[in-house]
C-alpha atoms as a PDB file:
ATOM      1  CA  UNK A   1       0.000   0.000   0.000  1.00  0.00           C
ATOM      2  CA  UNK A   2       1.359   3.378  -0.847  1.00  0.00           C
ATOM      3  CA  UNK A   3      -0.563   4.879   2.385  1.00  0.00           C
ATOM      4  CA  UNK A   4       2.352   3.078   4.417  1.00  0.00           C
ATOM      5  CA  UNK A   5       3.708   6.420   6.339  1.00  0.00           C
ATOM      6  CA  UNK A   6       7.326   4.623   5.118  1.00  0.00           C
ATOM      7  CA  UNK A   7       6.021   4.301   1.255  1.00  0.00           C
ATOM      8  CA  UNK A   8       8.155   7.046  -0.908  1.00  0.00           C
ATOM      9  CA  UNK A   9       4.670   8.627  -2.480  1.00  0.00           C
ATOM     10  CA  UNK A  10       2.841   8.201   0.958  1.00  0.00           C
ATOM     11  CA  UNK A  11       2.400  12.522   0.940  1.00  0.00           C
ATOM     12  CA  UNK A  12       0.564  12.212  -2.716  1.00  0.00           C
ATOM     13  CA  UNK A  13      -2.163   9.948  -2.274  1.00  0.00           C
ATOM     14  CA  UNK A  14      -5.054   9.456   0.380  1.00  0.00           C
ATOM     15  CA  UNK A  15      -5.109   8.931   4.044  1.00  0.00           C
ATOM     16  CA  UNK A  16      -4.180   5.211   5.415  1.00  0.00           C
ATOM     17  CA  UNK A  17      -7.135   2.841   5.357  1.00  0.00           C
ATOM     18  CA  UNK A  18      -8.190   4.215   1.832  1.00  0.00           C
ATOM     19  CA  UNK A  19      -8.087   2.222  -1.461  1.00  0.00           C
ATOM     20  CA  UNK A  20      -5.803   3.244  -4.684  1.00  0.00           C
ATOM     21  CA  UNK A  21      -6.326   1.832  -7.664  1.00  0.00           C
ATOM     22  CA  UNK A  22      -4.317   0.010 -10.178  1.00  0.00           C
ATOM     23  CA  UNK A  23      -3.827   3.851 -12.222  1.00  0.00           C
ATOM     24  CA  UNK A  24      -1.977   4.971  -9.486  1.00  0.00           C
ATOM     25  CA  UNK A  25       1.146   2.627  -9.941  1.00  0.00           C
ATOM     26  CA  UNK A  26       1.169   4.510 -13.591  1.00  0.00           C
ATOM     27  CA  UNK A  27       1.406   7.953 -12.005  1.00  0.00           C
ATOM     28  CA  UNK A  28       3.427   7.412  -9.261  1.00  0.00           C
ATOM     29  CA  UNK A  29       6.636   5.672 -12.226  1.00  0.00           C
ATOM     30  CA  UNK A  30       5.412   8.832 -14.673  1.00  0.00           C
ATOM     31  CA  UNK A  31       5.899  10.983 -11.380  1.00  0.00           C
ATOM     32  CA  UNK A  32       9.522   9.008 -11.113  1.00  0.00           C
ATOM     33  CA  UNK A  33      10.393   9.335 -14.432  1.00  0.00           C
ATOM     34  CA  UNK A  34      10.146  12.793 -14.444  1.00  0.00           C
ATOM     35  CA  UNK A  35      11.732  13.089 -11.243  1.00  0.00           C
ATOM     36  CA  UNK A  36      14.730  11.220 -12.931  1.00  0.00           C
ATOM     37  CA  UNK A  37      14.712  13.721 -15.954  1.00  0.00           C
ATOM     38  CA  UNK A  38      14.701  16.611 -13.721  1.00  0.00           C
ATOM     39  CA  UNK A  39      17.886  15.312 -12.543  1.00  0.00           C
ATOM     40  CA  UNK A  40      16.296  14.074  -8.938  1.00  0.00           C
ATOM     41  CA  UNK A  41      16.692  10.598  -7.823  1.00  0.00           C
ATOM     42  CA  UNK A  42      13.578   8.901  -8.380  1.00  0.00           C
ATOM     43  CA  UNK A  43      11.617   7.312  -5.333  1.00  0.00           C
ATOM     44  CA  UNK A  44      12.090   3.642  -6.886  1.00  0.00           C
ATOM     45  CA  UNK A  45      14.541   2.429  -8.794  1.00  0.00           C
ATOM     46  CA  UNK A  46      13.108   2.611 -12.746  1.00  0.00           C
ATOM     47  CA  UNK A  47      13.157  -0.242 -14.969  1.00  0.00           C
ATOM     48  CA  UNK A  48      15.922   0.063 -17.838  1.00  0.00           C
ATOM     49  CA  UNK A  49      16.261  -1.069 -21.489  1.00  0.00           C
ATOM     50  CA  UNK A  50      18.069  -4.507 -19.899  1.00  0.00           C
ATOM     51  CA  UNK A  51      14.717  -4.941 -17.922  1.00  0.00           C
ATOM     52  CA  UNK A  52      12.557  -4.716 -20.565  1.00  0.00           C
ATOM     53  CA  UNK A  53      14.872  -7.025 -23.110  1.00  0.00           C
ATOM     54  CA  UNK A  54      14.774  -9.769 -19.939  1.00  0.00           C
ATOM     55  CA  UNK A  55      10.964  -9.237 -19.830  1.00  0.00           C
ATOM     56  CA  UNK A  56      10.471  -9.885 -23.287  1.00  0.00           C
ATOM     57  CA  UNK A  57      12.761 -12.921 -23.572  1.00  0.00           C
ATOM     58  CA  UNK A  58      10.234 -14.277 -20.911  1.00  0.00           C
ATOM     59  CA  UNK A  59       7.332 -13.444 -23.064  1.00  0.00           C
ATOM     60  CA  UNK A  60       8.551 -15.088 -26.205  1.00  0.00           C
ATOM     61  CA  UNK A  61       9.565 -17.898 -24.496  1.00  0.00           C
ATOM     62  CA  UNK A  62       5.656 -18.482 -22.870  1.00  0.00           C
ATOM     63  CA  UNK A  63       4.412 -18.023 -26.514  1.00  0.00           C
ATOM     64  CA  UNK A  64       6.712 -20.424 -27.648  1.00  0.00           C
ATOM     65  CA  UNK A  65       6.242 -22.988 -25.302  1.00  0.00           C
ATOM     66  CA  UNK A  66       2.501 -22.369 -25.832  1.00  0.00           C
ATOM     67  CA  UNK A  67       2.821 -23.481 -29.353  1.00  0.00           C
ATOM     68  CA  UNK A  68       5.239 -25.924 -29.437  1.00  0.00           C
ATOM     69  CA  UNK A  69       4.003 -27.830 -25.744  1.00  0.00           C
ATOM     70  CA  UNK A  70       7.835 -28.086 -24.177  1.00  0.00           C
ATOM     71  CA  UNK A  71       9.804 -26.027 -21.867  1.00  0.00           C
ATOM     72  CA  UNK A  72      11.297 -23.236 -23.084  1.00  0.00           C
ATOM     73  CA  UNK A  73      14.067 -21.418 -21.456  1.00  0.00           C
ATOM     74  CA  UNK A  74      14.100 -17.489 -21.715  1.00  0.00           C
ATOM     75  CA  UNK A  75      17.725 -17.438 -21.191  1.00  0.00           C
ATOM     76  CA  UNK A  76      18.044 -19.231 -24.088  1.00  0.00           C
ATOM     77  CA  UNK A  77      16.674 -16.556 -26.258  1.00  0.00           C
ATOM     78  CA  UNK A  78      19.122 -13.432 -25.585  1.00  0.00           C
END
């Protein structure tokens, strides 16, 4: 929960007890990101080009092993 008093973006959202919803998680990393450009160290560490090539791999290998019926191995696709 980002109403945590120890979350990084506790001061931008609502009181402890109430409910944010899954469009917050996008603002808060836009909020980051621009942090980041700004030249400010973001509250979380943001996900990098590596991250998303690693994320991927994983993806191609489901859809693989979807079609095909076998284990496939997403280190195997790098």
């Amino acid at each position: 929960m980002c109403t945590d008093a120890a979350h990084p973006w506790v001061g931008a959202y609502w009181p402890a007890a109430h409910l944010i919803g899954y469009e917050h998680g996008f603002v808060s990393m836009a909020a980051d990101m621009a942090r980041s450009l700004a030249g400010e160290k973001p509250a979380l560490p943001l996900p990098d080009f590596e991250d998303a090539f690693r994320t991927q791999c994983v993806l191609e290998a489901a859809l693989r092993s979807a079609r095909s019926g076998a284990w496939v191995r997403p280190d195997t696709l790098a």
